[in-house]
Protein backbone atom coordinates (compact mmCIF):
# COMPACT_ATOMS: atom_id res chain seq x y z
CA UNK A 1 7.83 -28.75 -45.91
CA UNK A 2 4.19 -28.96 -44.44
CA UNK A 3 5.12 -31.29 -42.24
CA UNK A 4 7.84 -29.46 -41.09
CA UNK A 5 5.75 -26.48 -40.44
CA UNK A 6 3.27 -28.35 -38.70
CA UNK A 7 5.72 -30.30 -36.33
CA UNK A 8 6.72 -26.55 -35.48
CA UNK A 9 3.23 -25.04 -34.95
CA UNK A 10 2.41 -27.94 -33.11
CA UNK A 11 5.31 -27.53 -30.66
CA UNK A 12 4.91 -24.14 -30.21
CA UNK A 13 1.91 -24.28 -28.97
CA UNK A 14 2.63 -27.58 -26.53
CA UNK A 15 5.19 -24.72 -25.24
CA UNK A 16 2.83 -22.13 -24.62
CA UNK A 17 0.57 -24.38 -23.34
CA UNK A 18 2.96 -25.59 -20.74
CA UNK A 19 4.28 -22.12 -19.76
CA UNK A 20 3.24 -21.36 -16.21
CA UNK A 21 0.94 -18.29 -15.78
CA UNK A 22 2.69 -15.24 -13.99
CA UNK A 23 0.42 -13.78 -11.81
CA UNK A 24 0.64 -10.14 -11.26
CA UNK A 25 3.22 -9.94 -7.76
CA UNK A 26 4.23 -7.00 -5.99
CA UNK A 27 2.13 -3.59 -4.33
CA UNK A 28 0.25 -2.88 -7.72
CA UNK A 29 -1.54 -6.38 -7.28
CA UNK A 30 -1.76 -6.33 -3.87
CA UNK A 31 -3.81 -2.74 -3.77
CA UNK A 32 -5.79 -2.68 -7.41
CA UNK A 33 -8.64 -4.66 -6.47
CA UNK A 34 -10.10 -1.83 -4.22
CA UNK A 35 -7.72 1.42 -5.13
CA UNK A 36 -6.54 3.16 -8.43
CA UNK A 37 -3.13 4.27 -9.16
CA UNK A 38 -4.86 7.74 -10.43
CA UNK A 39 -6.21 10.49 -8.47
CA UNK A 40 -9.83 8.77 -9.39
CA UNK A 41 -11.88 6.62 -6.35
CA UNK A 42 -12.72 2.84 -6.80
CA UNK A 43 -13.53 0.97 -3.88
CA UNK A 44 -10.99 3.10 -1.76
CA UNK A 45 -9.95 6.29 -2.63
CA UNK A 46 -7.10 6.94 -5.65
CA UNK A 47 -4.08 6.32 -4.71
CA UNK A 48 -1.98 8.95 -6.63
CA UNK A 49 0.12 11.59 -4.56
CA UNK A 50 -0.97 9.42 -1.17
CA UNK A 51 2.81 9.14 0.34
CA UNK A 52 3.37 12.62 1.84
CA UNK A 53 -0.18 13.97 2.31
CA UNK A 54 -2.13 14.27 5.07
CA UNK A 55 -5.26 11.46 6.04
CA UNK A 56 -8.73 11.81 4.91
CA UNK A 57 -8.37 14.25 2.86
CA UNK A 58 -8.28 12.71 -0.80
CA UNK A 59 -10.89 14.36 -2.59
CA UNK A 60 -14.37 12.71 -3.15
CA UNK A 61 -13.70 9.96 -1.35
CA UNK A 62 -15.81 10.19 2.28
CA UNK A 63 -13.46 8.18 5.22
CA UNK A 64 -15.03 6.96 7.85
CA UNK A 65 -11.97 8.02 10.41
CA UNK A 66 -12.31 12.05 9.50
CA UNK A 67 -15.06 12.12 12.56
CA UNK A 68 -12.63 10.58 14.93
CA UNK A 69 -9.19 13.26 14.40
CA UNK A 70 -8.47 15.65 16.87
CA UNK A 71 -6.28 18.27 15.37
CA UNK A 72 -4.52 18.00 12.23
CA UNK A 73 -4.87 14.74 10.13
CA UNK A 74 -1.57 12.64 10.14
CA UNK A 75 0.59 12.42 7.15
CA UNK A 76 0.82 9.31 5.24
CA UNK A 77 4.79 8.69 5.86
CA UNK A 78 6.54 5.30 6.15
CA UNK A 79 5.84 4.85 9.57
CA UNK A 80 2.11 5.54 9.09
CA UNK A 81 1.55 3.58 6.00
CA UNK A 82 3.63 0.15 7.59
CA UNK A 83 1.41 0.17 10.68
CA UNK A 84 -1.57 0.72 8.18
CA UNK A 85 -1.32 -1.65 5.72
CA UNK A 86 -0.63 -4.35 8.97
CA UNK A 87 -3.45 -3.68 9.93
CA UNK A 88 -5.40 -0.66 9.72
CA UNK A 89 -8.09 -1.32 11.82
CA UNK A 90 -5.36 -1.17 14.74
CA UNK A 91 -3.33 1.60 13.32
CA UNK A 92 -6.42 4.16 12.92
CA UNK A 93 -7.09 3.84 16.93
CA UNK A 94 -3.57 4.54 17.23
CA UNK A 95 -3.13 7.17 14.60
CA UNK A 96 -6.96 9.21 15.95
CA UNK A 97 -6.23 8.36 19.88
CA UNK A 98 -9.83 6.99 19.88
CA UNK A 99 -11.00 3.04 20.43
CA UNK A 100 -14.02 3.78 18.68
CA UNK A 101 -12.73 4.78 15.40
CA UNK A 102 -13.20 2.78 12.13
CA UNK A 103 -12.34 2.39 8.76
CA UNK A 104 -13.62 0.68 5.70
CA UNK A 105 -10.35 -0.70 5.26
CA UNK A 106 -9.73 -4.37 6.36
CA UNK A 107 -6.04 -5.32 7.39
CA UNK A 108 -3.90 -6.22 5.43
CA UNK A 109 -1.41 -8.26 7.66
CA UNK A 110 1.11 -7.00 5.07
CA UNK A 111 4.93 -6.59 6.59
CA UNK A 112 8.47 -7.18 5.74
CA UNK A 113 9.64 -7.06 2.40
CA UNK A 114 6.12 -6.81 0.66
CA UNK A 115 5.56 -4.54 3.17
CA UNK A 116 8.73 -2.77 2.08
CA UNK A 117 7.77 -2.77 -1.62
CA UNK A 118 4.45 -1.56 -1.03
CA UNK A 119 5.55 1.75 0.63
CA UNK A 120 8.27 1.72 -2.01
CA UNK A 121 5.45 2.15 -4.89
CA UNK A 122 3.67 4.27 -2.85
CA UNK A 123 6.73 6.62 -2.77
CA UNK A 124 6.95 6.64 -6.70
CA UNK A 125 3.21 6.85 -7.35
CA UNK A 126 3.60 10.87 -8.46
């Protein structure tokens, strides 16, 4: 009986042991390391409520690309967020109208399905 139970404990763990490791996939990995999924600042500012509201104006969180608007801010749709998360550094010229603005951001180069997915959580992220 012992050796029974050790012949099973001992295979168990050869099984664990041999498991691959999932790493975490999809828009919740891709955006953690420098945003929240809370109305709370890390790196970047929270990213609760984003899809829908307008730029720059999360609360707390100081943008470099407020200085560089002319008008109203734009509002974080689809079309907004897939040329952002490309490659922000492009899309805030675009989205301000001025080759001197800047954002802590870096690009992404995100696009495609990921892309997809990303915008996808943003959507849900209530």
């Amino acid at each position: 009986m012992k050796k029974t139970v050790m012949i099973a404990t001992v295979a168990a763990m050869l099984v664990a042991v041999s498991m691959p490791v999932v790493a975490q996939a999809g828009a919740e990995a891709r955006c953690k390391s420098c945003h929240n999924f809370s109305d709370k600042n890390k790196v970047g500012p929270g990213l609760k409520g984003v899809f829908g509201s307008k730029a720059g104006t999360h609360a707390g969180y100081k943008y470099k690309f407020t200085k560089y608007i002319k008008g109203d801010p734009w509002v974080w749709d689809e079309a907004h967020l897939r040329a952002w998360i490309l490659n922000s550094k492009k899309a805030v010229k675009e989205f301000t109208g001025d080759p001197k603005a800047k954002t802590k951001m870096g690009a992404q180069h995100v696009k495609g399905a990921k892309a997809d997915a990303i915008i996808a959580f943003l959507k849900d992220l209530k």
